[in-house]
N, C-alpha and C. Protein backbone atom coordinates (compact mmCIF):
# COMPACT_ATOMS: atom_id res chain seq x y z
N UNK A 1 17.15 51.14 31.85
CA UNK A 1 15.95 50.28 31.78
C UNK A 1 16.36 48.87 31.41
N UNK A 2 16.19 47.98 32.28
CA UNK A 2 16.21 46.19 32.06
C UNK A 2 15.68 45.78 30.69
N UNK A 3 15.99 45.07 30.14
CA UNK A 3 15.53 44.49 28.80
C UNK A 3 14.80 42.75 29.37
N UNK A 4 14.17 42.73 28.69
CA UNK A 4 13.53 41.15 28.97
C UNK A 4 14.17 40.16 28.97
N UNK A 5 14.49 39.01 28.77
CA UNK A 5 15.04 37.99 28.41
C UNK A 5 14.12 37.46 27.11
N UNK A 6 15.74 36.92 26.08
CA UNK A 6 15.15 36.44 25.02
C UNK A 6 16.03 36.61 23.24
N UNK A 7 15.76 35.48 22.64
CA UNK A 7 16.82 35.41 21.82
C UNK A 7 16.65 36.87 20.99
N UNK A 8 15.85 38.01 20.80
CA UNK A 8 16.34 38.90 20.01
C UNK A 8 17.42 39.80 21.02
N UNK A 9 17.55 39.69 21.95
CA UNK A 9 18.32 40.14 23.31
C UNK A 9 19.65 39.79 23.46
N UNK A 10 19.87 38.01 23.54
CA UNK A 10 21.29 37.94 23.74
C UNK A 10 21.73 37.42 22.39
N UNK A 11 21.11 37.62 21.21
CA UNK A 11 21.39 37.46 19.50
C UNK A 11 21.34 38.77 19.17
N UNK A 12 21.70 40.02 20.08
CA UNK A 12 21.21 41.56 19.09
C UNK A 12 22.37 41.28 18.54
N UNK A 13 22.92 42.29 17.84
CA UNK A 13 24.30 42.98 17.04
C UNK A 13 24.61 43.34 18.54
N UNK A 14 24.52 44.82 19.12
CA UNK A 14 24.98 45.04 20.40
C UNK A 14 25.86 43.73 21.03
N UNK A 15 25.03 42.89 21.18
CA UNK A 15 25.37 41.50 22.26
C UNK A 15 26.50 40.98 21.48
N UNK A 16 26.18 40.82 19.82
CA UNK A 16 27.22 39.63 18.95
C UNK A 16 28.10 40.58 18.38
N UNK A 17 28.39 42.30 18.93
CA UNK A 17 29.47 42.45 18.45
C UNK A 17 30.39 42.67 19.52
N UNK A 18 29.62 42.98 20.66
CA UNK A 18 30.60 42.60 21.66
C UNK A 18 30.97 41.54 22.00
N UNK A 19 30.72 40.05 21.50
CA UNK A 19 31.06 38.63 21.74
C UNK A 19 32.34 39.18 21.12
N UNK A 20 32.44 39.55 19.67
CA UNK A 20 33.07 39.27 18.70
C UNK A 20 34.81 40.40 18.92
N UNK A 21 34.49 41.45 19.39
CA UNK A 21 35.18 42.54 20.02
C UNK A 21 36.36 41.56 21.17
N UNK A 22 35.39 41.43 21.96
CA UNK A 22 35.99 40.19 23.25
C UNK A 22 36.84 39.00 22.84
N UNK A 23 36.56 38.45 21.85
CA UNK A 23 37.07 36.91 21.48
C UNK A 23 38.47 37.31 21.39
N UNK A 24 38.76 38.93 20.28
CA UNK A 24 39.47 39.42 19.38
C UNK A 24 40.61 39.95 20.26
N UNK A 25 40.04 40.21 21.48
CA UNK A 25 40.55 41.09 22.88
C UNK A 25 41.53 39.78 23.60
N UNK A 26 40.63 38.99 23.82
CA UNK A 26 41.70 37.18 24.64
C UNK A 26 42.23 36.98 23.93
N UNK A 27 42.53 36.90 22.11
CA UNK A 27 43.26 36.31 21.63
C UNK A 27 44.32 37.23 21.73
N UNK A 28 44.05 38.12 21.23
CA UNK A 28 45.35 39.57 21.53
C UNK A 28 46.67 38.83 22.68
N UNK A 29 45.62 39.01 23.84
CA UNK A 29 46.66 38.93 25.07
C UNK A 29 47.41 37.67 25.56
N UNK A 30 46.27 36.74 24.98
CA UNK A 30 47.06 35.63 25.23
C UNK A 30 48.24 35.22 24.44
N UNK A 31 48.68 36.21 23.14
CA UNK A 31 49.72 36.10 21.89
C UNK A 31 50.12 37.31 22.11
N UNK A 32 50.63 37.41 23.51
CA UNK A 32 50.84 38.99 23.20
C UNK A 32 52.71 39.02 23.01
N UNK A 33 53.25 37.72 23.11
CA UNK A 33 54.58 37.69 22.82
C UNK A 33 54.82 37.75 21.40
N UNK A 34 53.58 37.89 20.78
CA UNK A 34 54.40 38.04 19.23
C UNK A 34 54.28 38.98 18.91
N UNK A 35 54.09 39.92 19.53
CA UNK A 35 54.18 41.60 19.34
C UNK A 35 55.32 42.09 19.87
N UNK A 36 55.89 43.19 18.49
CA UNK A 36 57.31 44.27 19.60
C UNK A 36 56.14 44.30 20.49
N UNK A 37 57.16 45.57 21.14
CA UNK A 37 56.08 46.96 22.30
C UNK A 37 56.01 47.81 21.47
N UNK A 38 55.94 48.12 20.61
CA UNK A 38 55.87 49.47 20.01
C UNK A 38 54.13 48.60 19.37
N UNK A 39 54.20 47.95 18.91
CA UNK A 39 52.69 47.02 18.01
C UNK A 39 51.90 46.49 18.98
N UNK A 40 52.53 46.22 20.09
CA UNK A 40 51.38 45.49 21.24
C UNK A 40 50.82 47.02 21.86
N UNK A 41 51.63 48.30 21.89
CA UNK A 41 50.62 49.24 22.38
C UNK A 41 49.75 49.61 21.44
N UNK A 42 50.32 49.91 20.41
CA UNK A 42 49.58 50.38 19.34
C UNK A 42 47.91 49.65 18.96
N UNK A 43 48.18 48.35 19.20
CA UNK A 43 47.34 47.59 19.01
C UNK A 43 46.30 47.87 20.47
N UNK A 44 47.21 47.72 21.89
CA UNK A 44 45.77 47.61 22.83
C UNK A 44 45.49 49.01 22.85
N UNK A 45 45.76 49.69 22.45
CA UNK A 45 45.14 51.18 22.65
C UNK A 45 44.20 51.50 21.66
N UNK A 46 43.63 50.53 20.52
CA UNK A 46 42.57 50.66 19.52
C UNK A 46 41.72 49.13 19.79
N UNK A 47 42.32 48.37 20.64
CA UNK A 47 41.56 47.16 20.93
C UNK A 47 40.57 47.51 22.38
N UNK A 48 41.49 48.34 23.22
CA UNK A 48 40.79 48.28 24.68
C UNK A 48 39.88 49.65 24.31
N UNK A 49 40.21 50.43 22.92
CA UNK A 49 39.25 51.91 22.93
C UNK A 49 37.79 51.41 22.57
N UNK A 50 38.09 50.21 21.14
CA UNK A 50 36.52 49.68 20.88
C UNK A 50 35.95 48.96 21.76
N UNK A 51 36.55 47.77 22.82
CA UNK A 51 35.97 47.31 23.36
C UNK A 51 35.39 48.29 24.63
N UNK A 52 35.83 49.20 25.16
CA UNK A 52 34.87 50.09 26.43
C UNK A 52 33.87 50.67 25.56
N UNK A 53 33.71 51.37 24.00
CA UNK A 53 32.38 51.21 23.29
C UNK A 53 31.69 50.23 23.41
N UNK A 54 31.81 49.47 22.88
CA UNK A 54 31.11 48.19 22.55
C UNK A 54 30.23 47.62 24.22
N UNK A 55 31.55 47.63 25.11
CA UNK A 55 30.58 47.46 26.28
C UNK A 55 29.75 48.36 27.10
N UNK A 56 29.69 49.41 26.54
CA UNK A 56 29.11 50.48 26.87
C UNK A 56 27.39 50.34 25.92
N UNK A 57 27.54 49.73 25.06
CA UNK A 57 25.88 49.43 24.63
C UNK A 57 25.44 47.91 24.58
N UNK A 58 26.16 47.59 25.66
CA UNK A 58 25.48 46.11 26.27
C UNK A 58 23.81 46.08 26.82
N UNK A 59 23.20 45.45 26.69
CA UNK A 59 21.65 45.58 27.18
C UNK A 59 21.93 45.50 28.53
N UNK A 60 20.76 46.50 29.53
CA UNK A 60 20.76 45.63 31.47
C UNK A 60 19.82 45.02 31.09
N UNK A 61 20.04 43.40 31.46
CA UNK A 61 19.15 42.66 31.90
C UNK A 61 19.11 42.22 33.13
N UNK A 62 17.81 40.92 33.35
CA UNK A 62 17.78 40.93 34.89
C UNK A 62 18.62 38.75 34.68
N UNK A 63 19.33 39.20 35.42
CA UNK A 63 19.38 37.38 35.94
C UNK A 63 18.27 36.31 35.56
N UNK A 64 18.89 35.19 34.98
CA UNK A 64 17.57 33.74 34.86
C UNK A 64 17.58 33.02 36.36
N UNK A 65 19.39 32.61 36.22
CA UNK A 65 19.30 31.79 37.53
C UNK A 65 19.25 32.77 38.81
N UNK A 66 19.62 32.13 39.73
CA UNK A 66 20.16 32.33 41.34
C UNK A 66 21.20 32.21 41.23
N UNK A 67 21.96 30.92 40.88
CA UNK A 67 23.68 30.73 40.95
C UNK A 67 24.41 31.80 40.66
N UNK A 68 25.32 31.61 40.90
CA UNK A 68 26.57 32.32 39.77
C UNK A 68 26.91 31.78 38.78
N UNK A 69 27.92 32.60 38.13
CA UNK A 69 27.96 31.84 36.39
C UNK A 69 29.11 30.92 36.96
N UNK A 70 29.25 29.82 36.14
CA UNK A 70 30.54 29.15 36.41
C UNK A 70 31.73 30.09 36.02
N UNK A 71 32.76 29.73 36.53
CA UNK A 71 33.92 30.64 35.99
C UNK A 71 35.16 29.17 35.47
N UNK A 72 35.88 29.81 34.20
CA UNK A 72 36.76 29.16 33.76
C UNK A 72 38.18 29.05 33.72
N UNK A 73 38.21 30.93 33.88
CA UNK A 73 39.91 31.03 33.90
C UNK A 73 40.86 30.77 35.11
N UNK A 74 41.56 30.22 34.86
CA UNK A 74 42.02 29.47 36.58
C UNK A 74 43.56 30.88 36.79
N UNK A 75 43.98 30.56 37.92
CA UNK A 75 45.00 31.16 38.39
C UNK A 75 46.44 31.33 37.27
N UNK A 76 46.20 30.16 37.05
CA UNK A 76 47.49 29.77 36.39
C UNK A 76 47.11 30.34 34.87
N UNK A 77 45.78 30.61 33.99
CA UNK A 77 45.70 31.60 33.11
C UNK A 77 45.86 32.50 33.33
N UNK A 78 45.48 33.26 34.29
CA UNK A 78 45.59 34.50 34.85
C UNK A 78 47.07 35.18 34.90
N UNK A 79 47.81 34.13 35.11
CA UNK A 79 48.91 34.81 35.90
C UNK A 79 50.22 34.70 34.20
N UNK A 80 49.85 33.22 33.47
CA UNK A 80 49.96 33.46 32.08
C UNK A 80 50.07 34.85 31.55
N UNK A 81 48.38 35.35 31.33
CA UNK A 81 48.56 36.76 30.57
C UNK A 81 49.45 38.01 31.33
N UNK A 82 49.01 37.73 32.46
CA UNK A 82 49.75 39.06 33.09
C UNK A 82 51.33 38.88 33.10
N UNK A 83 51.83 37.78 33.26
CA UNK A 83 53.57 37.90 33.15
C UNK A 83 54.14 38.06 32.05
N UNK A 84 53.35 37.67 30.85
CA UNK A 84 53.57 38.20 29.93
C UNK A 84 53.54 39.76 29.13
N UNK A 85 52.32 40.11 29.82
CA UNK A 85 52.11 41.50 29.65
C UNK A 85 53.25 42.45 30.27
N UNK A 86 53.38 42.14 31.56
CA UNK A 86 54.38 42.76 32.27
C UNK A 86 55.70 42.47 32.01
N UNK A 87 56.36 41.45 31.17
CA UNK A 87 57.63 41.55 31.07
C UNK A 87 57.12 42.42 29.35
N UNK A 88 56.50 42.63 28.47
CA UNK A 88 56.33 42.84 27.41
C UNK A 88 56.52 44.75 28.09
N UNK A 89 55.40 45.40 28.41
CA UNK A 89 55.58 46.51 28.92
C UNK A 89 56.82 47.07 29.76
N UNK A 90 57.81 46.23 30.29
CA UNK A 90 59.04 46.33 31.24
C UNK A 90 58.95 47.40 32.41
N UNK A 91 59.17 48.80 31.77
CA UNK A 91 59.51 49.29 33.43
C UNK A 91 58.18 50.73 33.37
N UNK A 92 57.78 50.33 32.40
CA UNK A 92 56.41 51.25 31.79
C UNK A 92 55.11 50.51 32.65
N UNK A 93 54.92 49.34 32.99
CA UNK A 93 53.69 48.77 33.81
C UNK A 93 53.38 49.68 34.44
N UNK A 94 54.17 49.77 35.48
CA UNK A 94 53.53 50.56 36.77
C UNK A 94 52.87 51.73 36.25
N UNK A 95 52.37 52.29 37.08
CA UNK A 95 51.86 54.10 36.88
C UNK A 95 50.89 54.37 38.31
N UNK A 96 50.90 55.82 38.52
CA UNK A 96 49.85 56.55 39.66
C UNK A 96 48.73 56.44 39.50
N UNK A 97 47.96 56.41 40.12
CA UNK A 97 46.53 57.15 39.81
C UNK A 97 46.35 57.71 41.41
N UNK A 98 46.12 58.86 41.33
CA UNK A 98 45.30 59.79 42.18
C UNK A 98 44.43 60.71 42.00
N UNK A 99 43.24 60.35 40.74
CA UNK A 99 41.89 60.90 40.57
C UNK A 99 40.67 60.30 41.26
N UNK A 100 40.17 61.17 41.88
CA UNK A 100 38.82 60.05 42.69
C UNK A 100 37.88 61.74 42.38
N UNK A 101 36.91 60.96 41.29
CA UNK A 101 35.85 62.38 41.17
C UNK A 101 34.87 62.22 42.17
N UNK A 102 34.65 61.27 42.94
CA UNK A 102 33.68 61.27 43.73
C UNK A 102 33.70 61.41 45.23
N UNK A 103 35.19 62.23 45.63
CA UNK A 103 35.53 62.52 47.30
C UNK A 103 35.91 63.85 46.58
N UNK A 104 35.61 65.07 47.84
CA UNK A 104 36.26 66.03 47.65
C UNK A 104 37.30 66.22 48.73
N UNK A 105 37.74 64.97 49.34
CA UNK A 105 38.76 65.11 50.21
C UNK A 105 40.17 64.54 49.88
N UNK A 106 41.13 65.14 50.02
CA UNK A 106 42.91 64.34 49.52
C UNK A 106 42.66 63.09 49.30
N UNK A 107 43.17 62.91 48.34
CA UNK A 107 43.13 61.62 47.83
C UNK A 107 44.82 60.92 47.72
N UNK A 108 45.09 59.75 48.80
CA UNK A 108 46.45 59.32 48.82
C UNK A 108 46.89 58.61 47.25
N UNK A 109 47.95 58.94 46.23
CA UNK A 109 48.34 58.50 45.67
C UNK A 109 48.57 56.85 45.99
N UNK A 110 48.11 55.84 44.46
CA UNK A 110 48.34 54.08 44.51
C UNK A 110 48.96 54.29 43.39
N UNK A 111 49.42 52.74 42.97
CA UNK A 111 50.20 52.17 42.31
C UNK A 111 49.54 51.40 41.35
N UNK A 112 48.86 51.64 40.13
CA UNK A 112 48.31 50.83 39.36
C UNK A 112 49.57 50.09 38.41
N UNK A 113 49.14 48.61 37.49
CA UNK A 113 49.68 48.18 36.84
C UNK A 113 48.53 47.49 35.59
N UNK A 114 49.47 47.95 34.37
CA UNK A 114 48.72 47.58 33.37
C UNK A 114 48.89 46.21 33.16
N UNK A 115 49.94 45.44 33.35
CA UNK A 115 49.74 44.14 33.09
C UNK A 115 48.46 43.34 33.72
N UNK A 116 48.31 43.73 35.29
CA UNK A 116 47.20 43.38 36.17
C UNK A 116 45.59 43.53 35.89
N UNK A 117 45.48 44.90 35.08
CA UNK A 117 44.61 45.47 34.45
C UNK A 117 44.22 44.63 33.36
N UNK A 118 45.22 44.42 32.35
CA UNK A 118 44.61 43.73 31.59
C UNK A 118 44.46 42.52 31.25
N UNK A 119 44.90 41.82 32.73
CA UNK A 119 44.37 40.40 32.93
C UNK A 119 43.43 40.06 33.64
N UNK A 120 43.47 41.05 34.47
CA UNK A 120 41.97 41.16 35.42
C UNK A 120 40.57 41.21 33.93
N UNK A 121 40.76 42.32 33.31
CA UNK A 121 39.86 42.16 31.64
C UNK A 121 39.32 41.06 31.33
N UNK A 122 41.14 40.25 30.55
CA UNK A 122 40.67 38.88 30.25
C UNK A 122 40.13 38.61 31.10
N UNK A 123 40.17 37.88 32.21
CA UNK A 123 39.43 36.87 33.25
C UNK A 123 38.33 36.82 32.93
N UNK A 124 37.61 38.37 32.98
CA UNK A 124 35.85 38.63 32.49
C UNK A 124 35.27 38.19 31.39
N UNK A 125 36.57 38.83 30.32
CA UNK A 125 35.99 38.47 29.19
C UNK A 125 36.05 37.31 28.58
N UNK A 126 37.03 36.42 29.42
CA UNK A 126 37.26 34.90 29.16
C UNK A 126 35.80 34.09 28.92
N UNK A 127 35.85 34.42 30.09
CA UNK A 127 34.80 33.48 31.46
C UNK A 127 33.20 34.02 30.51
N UNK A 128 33.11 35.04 30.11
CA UNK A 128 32.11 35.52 29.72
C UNK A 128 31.78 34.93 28.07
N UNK A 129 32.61 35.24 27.39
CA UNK A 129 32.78 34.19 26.03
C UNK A 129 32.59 33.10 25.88
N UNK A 130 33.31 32.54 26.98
CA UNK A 130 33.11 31.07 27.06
C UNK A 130 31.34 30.45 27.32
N UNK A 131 31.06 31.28 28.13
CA UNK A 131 29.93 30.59 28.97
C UNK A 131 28.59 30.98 27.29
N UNK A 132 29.06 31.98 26.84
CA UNK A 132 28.27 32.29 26.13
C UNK A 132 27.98 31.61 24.07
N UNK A 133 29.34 30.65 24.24
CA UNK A 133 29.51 29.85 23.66
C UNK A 133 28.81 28.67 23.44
N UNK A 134 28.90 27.91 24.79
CA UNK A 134 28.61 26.51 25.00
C UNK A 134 27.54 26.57 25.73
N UNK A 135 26.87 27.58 26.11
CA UNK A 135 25.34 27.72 26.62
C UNK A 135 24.20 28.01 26.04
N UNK A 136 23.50 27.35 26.80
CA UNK A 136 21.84 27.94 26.61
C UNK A 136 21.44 29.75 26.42
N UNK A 137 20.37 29.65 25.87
CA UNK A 137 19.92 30.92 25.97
C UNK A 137 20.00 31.52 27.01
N UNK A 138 19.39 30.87 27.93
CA UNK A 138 19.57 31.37 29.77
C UNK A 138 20.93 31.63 30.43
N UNK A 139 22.00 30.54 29.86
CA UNK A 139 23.14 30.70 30.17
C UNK A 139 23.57 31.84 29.21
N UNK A 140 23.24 31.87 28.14
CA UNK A 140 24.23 33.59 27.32
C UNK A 140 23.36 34.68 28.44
N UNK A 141 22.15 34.74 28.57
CA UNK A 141 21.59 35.83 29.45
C UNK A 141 22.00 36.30 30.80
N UNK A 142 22.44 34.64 31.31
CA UNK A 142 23.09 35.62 32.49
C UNK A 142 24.71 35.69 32.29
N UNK A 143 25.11 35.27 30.82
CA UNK A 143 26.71 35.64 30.79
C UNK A 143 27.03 37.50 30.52
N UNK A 144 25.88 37.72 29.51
CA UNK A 144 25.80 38.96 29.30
C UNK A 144 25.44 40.05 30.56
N UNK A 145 24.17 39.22 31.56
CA UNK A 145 23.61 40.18 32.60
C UNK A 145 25.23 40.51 33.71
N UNK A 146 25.93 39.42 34.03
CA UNK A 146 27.46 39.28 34.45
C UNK A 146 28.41 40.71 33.85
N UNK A 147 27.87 40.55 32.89
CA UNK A 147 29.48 40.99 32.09
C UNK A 147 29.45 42.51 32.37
N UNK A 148 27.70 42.29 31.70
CA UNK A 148 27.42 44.41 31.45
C UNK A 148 27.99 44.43 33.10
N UNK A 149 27.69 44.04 33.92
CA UNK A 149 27.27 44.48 35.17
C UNK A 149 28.81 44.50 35.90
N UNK A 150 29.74 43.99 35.60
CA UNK A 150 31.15 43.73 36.02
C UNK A 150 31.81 45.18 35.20
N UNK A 151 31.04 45.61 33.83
CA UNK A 151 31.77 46.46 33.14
C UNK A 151 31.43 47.79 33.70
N UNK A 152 30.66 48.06 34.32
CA UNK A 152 29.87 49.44 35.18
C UNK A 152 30.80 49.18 36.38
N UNK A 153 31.15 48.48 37.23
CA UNK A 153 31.54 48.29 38.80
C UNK A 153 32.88 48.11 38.46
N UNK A 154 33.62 47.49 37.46
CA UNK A 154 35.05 46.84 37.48
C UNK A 154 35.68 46.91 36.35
N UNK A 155 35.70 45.83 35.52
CA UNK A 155 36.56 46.20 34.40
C UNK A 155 36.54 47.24 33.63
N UNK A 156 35.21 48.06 33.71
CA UNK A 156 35.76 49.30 32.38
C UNK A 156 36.53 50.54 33.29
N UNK A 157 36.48 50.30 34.11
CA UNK A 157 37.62 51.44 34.92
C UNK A 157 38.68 50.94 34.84
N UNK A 158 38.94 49.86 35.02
CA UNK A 158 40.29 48.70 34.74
C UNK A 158 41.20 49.49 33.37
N UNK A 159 39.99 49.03 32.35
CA UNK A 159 40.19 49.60 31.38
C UNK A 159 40.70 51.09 30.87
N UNK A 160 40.13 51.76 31.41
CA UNK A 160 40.39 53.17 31.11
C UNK A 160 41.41 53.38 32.18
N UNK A 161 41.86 52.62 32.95
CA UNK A 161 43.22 53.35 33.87
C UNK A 161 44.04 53.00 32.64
N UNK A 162 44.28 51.69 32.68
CA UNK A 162 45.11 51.13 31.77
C UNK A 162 45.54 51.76 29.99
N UNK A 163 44.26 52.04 29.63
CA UNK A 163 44.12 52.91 28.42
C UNK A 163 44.56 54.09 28.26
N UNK A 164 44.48 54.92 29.55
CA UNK A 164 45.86 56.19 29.59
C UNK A 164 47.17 56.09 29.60
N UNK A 165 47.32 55.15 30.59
CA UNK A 165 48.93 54.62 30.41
C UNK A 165 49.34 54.22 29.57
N UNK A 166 48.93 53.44 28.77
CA UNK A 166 49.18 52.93 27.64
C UNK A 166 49.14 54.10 26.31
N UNK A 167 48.39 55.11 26.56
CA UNK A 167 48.47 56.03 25.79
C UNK A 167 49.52 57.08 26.14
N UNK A 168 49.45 57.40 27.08
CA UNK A 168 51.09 58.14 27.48
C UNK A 168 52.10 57.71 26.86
N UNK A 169 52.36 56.82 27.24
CA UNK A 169 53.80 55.54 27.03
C UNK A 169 53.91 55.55 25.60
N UNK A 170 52.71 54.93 24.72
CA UNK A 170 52.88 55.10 23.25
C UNK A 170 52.56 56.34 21.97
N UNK A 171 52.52 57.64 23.00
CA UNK A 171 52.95 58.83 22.28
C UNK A 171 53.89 59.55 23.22
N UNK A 172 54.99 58.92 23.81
CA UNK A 172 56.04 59.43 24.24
C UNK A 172 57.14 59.88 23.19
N UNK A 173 58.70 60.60 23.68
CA UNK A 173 59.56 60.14 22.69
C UNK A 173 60.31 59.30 23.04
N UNK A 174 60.01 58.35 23.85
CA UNK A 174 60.59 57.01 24.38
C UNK A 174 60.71 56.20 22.94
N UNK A 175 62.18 55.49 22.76
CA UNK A 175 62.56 54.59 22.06
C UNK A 175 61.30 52.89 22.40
N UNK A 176 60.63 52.36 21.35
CA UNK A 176 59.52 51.88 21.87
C UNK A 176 59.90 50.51 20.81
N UNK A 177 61.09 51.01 19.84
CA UNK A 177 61.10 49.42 19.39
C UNK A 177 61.91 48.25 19.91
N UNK A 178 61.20 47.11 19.65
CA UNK A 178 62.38 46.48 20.10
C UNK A 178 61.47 44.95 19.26
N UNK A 179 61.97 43.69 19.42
CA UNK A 179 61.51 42.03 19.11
C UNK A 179 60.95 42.04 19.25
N UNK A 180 59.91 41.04 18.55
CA UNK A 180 58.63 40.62 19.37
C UNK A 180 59.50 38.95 19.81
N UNK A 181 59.14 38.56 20.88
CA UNK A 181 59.84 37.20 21.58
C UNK A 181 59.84 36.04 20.73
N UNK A 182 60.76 35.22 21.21
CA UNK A 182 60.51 34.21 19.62
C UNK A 182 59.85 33.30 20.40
N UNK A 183 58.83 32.45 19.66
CA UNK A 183 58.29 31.59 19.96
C UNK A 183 58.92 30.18 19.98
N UNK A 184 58.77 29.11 20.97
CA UNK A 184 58.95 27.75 20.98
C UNK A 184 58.25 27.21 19.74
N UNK A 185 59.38 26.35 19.42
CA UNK A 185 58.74 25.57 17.98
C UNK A 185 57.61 24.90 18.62
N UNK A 186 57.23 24.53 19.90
CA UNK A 186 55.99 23.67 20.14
C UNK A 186 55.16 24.26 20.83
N UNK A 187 55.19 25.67 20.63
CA UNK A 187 54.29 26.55 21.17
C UNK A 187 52.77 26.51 20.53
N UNK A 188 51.73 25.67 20.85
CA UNK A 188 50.58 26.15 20.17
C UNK A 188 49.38 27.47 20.68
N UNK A 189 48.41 27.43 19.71
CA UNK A 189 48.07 28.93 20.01
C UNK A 189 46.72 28.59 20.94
N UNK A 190 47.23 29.31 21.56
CA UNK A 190 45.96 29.46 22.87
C UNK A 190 44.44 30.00 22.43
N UNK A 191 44.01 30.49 21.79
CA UNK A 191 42.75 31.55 20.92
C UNK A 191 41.91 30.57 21.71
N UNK A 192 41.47 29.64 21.86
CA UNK A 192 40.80 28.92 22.12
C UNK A 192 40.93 28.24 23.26
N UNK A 193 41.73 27.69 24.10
CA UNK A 193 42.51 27.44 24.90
C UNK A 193 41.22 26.68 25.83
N UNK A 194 40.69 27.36 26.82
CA UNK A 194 39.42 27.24 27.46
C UNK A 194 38.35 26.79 26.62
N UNK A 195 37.61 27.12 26.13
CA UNK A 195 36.46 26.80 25.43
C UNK A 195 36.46 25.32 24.56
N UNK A 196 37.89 25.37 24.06
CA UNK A 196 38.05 23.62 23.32
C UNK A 196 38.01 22.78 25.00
N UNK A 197 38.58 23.37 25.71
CA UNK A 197 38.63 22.36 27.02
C UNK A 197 37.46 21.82 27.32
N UNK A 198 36.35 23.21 27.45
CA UNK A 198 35.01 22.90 28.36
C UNK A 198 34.05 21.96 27.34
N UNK A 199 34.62 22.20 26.11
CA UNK A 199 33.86 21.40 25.13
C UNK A 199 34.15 20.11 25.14
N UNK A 200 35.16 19.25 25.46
CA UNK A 200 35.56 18.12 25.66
C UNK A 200 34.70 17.83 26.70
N UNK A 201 35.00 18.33 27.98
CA UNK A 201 34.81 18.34 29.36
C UNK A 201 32.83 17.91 29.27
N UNK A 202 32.45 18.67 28.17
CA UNK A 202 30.90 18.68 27.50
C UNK A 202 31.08 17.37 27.00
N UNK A 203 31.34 16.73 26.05
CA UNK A 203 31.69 15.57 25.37
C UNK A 203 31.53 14.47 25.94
N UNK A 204 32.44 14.39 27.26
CA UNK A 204 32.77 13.16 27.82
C UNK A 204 31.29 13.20 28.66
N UNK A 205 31.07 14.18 29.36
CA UNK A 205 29.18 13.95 30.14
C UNK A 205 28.59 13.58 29.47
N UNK A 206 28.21 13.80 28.27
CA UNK A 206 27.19 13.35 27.23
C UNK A 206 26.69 11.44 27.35
C-alpha cells in the first residue's frame, strides 16, 4: 500500500534510519583500503545484512515529479569503489550463481562479482543520500520513492548475491589475514566526497 506524501513520511525513523544505515554503507566502501580482508568482510557482511533490513521497511510511495532524480555518482566514482573492492577481495570476487526460483527450466550458469555488486549499491545509495540531503521535501520523496523501488527490482538482489559470497569466503578455512593498504600521506577522506561538491555547486547558484 502507497503512503502519501509528507514530512511524517520522508522524516519517519524507517526513512532516517535507513538515511543513516546508507551514509554508514558509502563511507565503508569508499575507505575500504583501510581494512585487512579478513575486517572488510567481517564488516560488509553485518553492514550489507542491516542495510537489506532496513531497506526492506522503506515506505511505497508514489512520485512528486515527472523527471528523474538527478544522479551524482559519475563513472570515475564508480569505478573508484569497485577497483578497490576488487583488488581488496583478490581472487575471491568472482563467484556462480545459477539459482533462478522463477523458471522451471535449466538455468545456464553466470559469473557474478562482488566488487561490481557492491558498487553498483553505492551508486544507489550515493545518489540517493545525496539528493536527500540537499533537497526539498519533494525532492527526499522522490529520493526515497527511487530508492525503495530500485531496492525491490535491483540492488537488494545485488545485495544478497554478494552477501553469500562474502559469507562463504569469510567462514572458510582460507588464510584471510593480511594489511590493510597504506594510505598516501595526502589522501583525504572521501565520506562526503559528493554531497560537499553539490553543496558548493548549490552555493555558487545562489
Amino acid at each position: 500500500m502507497e503512503e502519501e506524501f509528507g514530512p511524517d513520511v520522508v522524516f519517519s525513523k524507517d526513512v532516517t534510519d535507513f538515511v543513516t544505515v546508507s551514509a554508514e554503507y558509502c563511507t565503508f566502501v569508499e575507505n575500504v583500503t583501510r581494512f585487512s580482508k579478513y575486517d572488510f568482510l567481517d564488516k560488509a557482511r553485518k553492514i550489507l545484512s542491516l542495510l537489506y533490513l532496513k531497506g526492506s521497511l522503506l515506505p511505497k510511495l508514489e512520485s512528486v515529479f515527472d523527471d528523474d532524480n538527478e544522479k551524482f555518482v559519475t563513472e570515475e566514482d564508480w569505478e573508484y569503489v569497485q577497483s578497490n573492492i576488487h583488488r581488496k577481495m583478490g581472487f575471491h570476487d568472482e563467484y556462480r550463481e545459477v539459482f533462478d526460483p522463477l523458471t522451471h527450466e535449466q538455468v545456464e550458469q553466470s559469473t557474478g562479482s562482488v566488487s561490481d555488486n557492491l558498487a553498483d549499491i553505492y551508486q544507489d545509495l550515493k545518489d540517493f543520500i545525496t539528493l536527500y540531503n540537499i533537497g526539498t521535501e519533494e525532492i527526499m520523496n522522490d529520493a526515497v520513492w527511487a530508492c525503495q523501488l530500485s531496492f525491490e527490482e535491483f540492488w537488494g538482489l545485488k545485495l544478497l548475491s554478494a552477501l553469500k559470497a562474502i559469507h562463504i569466503v569469510f567462514f572458510s578455512n582460507e588464510n584471510l589475514d593480511d594489511e590493510p593498504e597504506k594510505e598516501e600521506e595526502n589522501e583525504t577522506d572521501t565520506s562526503n566526497w559528493i554531497l560537499s561538491k553539490r553543496q558548493e555547486d548549490y552555493r555558487r547558484e545562489e
